[in-house]
PDB file of N, CA and C in Angstrom:
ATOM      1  N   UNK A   1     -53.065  11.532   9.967  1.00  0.00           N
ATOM      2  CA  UNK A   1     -52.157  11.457  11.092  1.00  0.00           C
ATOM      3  C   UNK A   1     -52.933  11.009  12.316  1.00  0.00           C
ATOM      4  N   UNK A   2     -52.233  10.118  13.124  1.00  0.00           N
ATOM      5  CA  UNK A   2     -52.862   9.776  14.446  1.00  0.00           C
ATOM      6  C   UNK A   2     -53.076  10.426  15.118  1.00  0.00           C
ATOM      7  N   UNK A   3     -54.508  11.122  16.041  1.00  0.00           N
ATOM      8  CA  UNK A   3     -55.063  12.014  17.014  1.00  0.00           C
ATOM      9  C   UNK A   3     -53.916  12.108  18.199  1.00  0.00           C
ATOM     10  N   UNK A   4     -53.240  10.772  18.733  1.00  0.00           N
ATOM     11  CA  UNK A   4     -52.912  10.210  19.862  1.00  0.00           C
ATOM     12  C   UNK A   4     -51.387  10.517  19.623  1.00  0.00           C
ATOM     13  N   UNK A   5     -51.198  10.244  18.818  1.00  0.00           N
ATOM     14  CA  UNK A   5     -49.312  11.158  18.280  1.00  0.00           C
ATOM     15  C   UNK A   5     -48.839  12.782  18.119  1.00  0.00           C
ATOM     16  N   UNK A   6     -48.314  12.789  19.034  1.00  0.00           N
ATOM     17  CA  UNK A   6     -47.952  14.516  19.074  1.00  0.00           C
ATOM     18  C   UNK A   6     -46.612  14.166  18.288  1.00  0.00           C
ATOM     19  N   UNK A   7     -46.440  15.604  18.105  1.00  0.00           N
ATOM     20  CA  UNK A   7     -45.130  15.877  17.325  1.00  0.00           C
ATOM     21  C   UNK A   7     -44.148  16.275  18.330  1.00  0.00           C
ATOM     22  N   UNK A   8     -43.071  16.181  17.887  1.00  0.00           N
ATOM     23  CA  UNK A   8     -41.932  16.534  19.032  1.00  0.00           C
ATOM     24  C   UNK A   8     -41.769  18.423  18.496  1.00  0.00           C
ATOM     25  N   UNK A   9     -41.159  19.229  19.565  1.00  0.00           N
ATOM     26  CA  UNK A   9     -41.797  20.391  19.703  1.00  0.00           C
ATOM     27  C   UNK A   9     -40.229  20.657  18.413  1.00  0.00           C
ATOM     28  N   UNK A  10     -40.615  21.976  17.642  1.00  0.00           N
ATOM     29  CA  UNK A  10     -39.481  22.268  16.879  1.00  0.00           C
ATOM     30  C   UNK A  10     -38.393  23.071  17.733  1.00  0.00           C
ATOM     31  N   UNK A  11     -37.182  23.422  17.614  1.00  0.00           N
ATOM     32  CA  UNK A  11     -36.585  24.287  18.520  1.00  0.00           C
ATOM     33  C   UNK A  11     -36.597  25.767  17.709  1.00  0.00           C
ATOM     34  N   UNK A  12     -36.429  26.924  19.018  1.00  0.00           N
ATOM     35  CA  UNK A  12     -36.637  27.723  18.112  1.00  0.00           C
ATOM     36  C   UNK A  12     -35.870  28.424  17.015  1.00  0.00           C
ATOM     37  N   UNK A  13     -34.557  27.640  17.004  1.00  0.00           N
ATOM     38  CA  UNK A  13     -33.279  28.461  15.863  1.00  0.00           C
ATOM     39  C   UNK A  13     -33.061  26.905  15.539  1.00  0.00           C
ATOM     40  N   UNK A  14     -32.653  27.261  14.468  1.00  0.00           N
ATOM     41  CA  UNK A  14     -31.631  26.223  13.583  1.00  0.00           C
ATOM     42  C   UNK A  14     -30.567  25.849  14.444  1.00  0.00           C
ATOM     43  N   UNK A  15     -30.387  24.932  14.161  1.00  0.00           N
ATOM     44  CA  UNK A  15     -29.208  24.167  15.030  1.00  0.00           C
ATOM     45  C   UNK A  15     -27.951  24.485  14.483  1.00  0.00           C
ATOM     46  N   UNK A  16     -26.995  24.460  15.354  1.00  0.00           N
ATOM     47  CA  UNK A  16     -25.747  24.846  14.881  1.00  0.00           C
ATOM     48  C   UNK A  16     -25.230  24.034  13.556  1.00  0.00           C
ATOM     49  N   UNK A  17     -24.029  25.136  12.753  1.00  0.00           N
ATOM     50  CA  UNK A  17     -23.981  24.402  11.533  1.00  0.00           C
ATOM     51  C   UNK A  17     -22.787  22.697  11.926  1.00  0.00           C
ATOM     52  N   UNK A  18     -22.777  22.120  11.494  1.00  0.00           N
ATOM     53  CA  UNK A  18     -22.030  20.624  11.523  1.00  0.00           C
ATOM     54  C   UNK A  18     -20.738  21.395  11.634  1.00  0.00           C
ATOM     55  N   UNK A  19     -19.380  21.478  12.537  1.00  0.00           N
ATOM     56  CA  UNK A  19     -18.051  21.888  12.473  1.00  0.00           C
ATOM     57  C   UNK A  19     -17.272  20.970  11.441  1.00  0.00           C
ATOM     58  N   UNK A  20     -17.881  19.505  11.293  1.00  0.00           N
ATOM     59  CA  UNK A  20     -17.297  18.294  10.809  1.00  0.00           C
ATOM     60  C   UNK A  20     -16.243  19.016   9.742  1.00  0.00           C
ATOM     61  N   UNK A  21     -16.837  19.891   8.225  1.00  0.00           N
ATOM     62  CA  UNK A  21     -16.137  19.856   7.315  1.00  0.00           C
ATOM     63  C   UNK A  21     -15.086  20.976   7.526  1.00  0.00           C
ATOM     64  N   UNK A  22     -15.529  21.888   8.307  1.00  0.00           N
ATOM     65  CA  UNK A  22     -14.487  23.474   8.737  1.00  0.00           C
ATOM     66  C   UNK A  22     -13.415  22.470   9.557  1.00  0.00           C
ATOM     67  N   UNK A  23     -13.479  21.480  10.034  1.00  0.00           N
ATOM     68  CA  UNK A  23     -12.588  20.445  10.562  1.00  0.00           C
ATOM     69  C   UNK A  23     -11.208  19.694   9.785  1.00  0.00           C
ATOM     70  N   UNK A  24     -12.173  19.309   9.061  1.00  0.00           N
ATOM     71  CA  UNK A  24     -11.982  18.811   7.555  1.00  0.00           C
ATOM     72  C   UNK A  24     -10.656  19.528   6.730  1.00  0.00           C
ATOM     73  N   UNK A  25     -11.837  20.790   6.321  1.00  0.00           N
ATOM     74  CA  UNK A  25     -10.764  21.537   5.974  1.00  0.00           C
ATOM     75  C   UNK A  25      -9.182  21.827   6.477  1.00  0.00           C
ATOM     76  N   UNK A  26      -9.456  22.013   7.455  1.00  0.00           N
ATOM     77  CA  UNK A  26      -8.213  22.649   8.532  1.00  0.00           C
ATOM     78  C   UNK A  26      -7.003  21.675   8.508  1.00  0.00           C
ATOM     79  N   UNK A  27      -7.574  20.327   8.654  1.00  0.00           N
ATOM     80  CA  UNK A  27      -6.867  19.032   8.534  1.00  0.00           C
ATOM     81  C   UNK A  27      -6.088  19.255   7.740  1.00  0.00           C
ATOM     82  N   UNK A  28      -6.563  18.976   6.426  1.00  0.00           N
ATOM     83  CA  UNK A  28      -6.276  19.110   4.747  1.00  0.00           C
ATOM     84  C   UNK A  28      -5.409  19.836   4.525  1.00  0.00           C
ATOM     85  N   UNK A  29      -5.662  21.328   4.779  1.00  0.00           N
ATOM     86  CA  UNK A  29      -4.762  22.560   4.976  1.00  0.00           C
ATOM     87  C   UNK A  29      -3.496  22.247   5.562  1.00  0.00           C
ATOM     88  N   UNK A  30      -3.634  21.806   7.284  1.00  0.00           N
ATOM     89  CA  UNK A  30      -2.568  21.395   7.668  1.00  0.00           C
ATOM     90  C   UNK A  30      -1.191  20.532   6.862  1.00  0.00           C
ATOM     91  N   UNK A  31      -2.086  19.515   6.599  1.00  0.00           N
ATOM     92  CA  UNK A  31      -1.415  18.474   5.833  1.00  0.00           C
ATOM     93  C   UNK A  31      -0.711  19.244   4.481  1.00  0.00           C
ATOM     94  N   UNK A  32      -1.739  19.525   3.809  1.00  0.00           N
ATOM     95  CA  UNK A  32      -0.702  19.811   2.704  1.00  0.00           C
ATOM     96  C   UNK A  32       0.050  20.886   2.937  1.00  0.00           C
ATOM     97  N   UNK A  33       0.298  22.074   3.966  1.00  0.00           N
ATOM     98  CA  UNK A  33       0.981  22.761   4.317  1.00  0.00           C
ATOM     99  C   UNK A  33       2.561  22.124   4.867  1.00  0.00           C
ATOM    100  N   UNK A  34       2.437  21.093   5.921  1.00  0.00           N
ATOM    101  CA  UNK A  34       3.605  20.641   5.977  1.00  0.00           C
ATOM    102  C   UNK A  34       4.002  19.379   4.935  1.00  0.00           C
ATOM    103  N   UNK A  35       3.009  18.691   4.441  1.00  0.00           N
ATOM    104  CA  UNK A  35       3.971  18.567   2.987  1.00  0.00           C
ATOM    105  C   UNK A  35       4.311  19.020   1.827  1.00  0.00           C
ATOM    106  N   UNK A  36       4.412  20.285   1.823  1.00  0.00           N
ATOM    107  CA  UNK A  36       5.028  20.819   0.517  1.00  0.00           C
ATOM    108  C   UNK A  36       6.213  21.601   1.239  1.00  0.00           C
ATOM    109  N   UNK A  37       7.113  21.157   2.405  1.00  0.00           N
ATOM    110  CA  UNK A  37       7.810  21.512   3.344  1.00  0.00           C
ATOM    111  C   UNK A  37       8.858  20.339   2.360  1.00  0.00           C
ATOM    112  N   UNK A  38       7.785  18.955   2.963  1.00  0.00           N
ATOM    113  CA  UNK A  38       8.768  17.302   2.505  1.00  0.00           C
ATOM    114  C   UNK A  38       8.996  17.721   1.133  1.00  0.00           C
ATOM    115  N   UNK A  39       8.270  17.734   0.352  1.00  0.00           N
ATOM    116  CA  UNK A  39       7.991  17.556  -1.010  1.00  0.00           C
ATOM    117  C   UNK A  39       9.035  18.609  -1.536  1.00  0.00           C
ATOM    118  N   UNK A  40       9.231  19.833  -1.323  1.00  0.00           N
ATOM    119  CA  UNK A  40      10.620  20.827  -1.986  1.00  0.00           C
ATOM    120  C   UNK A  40      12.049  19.821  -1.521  1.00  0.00           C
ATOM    121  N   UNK A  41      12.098  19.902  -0.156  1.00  0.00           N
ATOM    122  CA  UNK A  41      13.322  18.691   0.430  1.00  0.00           C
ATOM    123  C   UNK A  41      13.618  17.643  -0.175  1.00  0.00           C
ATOM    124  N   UNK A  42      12.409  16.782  -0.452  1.00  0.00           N
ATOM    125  CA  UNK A  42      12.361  15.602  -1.200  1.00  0.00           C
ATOM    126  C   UNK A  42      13.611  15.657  -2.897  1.00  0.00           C
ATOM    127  N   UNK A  43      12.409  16.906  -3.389  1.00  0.00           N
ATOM    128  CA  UNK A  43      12.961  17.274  -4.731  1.00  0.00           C
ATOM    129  C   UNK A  43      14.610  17.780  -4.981  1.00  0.00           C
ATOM    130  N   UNK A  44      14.605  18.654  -3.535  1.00  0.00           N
ATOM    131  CA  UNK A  44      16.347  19.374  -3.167  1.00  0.00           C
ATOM    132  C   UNK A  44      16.730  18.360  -3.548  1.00  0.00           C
ATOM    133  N   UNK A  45      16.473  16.771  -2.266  1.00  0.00           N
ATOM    134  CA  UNK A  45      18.003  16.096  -2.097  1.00  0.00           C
ATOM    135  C   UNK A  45      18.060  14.982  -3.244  1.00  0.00           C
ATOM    136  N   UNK A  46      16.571  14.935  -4.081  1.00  0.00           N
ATOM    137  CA  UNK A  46      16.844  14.204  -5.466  1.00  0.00           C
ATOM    138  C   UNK A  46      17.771  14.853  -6.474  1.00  0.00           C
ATOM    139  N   UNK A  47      17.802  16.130  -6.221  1.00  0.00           N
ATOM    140  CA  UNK A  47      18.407  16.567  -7.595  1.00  0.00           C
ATOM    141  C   UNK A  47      19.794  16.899  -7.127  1.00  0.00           C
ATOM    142  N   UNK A  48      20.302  16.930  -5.847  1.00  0.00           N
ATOM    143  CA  UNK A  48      21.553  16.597  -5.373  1.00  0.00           C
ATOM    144  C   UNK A  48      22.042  15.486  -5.646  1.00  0.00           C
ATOM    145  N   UNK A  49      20.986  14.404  -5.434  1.00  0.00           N
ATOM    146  CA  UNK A  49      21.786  13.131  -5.502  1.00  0.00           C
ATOM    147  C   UNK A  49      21.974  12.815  -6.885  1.00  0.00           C
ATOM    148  N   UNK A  50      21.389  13.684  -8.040  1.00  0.00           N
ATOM    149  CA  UNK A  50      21.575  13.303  -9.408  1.00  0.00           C
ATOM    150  C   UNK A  50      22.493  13.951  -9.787  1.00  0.00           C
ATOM    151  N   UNK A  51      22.540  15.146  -9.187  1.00  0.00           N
ATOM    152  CA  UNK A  51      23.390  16.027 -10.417  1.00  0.00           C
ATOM    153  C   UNK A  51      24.691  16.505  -9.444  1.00  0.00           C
ATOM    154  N   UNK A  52      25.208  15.970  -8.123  1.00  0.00           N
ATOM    155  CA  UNK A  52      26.193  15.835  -7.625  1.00  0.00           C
ATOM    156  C   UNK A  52      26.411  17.152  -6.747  1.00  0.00           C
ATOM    157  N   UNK A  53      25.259  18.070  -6.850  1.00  0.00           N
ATOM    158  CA  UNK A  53      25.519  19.306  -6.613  1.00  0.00           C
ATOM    159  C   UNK A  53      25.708  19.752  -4.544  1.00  0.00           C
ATOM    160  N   UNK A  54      26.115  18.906  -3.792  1.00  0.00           N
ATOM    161  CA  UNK A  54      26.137  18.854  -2.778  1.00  0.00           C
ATOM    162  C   UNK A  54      24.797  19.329  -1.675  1.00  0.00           C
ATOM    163  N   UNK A  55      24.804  19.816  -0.776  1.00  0.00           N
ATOM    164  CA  UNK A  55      23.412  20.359  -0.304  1.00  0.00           C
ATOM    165  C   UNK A  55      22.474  21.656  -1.069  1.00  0.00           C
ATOM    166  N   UNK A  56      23.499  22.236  -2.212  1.00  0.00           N
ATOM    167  CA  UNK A  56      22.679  22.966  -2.759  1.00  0.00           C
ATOM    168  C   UNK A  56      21.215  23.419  -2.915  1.00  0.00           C
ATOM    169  N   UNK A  57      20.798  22.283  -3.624  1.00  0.00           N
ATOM    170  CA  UNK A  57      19.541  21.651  -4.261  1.00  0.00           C
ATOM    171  C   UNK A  57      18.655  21.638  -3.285  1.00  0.00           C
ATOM    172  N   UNK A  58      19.100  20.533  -1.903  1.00  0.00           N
ATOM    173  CA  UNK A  58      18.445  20.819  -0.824  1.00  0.00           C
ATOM    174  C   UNK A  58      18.045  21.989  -0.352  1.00  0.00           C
ATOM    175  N   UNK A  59      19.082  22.856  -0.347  1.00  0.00           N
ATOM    176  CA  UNK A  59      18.628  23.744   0.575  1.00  0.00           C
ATOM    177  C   UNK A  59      17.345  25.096  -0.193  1.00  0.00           C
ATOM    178  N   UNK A  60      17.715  24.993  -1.233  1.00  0.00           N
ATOM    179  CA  UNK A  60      16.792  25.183  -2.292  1.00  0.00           C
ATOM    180  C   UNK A  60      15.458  24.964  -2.481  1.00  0.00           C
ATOM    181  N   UNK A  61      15.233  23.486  -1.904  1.00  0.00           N
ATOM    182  CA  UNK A  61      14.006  22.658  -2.194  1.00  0.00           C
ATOM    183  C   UNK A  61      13.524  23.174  -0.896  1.00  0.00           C
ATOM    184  N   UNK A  62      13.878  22.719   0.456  1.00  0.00           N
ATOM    185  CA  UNK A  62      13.586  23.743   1.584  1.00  0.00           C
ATOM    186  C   UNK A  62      12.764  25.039   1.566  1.00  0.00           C
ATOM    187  N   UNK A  63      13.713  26.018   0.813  1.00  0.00           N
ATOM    188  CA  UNK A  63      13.311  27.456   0.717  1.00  0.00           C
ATOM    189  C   UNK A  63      11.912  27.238  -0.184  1.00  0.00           C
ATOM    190  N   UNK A  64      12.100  26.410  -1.308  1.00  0.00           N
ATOM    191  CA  UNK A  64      10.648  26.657  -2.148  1.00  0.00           C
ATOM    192  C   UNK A  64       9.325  26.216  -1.174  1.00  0.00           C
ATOM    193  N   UNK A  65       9.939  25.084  -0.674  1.00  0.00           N
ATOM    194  CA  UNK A  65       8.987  24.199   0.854  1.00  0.00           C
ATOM    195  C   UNK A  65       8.533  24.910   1.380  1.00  0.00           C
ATOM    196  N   UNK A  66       9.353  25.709   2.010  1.00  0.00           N
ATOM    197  CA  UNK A  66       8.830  26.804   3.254  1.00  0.00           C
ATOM    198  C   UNK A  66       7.924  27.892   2.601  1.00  0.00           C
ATOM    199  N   UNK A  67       8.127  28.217   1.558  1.00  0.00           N
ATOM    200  CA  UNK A  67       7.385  29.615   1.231  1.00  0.00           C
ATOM    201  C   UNK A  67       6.020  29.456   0.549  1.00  0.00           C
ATOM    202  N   UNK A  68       5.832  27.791  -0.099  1.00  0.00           N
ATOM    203  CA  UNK A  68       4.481  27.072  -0.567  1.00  0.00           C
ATOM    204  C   UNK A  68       3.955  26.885   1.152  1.00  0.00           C
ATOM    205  N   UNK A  69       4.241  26.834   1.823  1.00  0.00           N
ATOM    206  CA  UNK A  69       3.653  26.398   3.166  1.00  0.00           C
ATOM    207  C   UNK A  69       3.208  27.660   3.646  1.00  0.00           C
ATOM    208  N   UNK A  70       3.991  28.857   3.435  1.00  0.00           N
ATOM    209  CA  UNK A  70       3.677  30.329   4.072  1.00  0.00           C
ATOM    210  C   UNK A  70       2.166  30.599   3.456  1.00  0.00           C
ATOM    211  N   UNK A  71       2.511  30.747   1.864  1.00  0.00           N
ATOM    212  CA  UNK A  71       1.134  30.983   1.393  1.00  0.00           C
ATOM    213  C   UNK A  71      -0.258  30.176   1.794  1.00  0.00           C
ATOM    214  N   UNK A  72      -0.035  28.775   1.965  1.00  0.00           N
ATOM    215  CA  UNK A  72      -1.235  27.821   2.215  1.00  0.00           C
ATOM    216  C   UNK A  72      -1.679  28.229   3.439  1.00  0.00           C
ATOM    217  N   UNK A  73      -0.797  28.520   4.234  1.00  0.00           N
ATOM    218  CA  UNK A  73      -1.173  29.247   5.581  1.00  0.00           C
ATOM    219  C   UNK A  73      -2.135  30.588   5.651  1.00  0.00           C
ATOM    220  N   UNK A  74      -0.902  31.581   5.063  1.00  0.00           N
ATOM    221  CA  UNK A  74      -2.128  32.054   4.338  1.00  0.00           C
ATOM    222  C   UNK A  74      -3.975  32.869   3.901  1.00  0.00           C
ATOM    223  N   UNK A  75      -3.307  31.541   3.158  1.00  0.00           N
ATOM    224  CA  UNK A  75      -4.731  31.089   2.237  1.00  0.00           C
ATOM    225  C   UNK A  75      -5.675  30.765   3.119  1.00  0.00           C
ATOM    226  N   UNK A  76      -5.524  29.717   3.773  1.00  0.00           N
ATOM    227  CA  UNK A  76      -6.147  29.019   5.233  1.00  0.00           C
ATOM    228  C   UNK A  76      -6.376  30.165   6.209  1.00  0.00           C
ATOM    229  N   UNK A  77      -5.614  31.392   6.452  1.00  0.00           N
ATOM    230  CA  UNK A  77      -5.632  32.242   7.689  1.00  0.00           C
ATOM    231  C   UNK A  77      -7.027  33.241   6.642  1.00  0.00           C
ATOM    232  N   UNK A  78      -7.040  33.233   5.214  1.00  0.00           N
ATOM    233  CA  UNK A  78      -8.085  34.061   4.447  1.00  0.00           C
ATOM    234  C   UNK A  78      -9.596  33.472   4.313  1.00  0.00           C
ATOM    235  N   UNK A  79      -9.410  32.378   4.385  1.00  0.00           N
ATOM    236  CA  UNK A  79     -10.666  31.486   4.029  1.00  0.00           C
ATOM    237  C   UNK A  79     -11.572  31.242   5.662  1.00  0.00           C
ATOM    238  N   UNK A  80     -10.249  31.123   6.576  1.00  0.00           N
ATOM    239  CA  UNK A  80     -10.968  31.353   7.941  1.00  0.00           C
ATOM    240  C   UNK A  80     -11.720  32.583   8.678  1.00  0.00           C
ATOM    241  N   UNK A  81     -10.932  33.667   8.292  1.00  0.00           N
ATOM    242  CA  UNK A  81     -11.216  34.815   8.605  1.00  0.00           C
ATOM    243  C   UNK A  81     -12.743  35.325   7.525  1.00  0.00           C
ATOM    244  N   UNK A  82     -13.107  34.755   6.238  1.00  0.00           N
ATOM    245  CA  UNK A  82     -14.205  34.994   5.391  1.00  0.00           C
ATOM    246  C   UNK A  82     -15.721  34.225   6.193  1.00  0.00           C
ATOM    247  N   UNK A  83     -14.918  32.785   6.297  1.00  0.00           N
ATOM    248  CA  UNK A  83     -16.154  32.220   6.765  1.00  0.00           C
ATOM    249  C   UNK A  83     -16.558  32.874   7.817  1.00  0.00           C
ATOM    250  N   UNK A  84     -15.879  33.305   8.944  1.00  0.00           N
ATOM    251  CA  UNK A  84     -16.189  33.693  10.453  1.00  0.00           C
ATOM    252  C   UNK A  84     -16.838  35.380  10.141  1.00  0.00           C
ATOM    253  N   UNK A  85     -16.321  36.164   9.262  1.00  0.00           N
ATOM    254  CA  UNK A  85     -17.012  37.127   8.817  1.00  0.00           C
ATOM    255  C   UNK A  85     -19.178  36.683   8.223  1.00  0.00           C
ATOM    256  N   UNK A  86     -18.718  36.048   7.615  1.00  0.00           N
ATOM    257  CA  UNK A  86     -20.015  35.494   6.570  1.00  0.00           C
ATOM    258  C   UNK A  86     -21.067  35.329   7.574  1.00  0.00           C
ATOM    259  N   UNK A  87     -20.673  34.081   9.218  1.00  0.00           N
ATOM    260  CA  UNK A  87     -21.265  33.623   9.960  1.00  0.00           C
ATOM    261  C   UNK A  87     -21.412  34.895  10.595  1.00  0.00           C
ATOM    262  N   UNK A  88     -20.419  36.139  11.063  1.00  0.00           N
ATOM    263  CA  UNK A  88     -21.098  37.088  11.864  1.00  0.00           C
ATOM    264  C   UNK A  88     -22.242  38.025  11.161  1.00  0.00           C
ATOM    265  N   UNK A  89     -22.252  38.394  10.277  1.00  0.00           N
ATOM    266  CA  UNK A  89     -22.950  38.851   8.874  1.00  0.00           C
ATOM    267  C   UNK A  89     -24.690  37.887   9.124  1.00  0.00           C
ATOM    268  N   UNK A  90     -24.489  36.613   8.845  1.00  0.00           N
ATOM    269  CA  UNK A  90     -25.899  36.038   9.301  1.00  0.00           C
ATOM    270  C   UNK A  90     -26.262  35.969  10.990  1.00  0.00           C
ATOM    271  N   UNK A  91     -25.595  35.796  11.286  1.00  0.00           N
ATOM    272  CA  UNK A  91     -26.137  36.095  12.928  1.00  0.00           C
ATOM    273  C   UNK A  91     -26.672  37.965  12.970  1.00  0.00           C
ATOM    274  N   UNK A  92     -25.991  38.597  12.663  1.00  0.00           N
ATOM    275  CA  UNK A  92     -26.420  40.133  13.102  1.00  0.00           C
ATOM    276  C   UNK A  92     -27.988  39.859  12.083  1.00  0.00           C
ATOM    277  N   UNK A  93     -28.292  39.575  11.254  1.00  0.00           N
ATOM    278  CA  UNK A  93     -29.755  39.763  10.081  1.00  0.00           C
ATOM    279  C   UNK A  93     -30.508  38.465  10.909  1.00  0.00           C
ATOM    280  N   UNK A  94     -30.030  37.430  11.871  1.00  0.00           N
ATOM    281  CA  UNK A  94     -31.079  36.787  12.087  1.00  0.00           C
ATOM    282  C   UNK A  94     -31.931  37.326  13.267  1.00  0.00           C
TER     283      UNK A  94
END
């Protein structure tokens, strides 16, 4: 190594973790949370329009929509609350 080249100084903690993918996630979550809202609706007013059954179906596809969206929520409100546990857990031992 060159006498005349210093090193740049290290800092003294690890740098914060990247938010990018907890970002990521959340996105994802979002998304498929309000489409499985479309996607029951979708299915309602297909099987109305096949089988003649008036808004029935719809309103049906709705209810299944809404309650796949409750859980992903959720799921998402469990997975957030673990990580933020995990991160307080390593901060108190560092």
């Amino acid at each position: 190594m060159d006498p005349d080249r210093r090193e740049a100084p290290r800092p003294a903690q690890d740098p914060p973790p990247d938010p990018t993918p907890q970002g990521a996630r959340a996105y994802a979550g979002a998304f498929e949370a309000v489409l499985s809202i479309l996607v029951g609706a979708g299915l309602g007013w297909w099987g109305d329009a096949e089988l003649g059954t008036g808004p029935w179906l719809l309103i049906v596809g709705l209810g299944f929509g809404f309650a796949a969206f409750v859980l992903r929520l959720s799921r998402m409100r469990r997975m957030v609350e673990a990580e933020a546990a995990k991160a307080a857990r390593r901060q108190e031992s560092d």
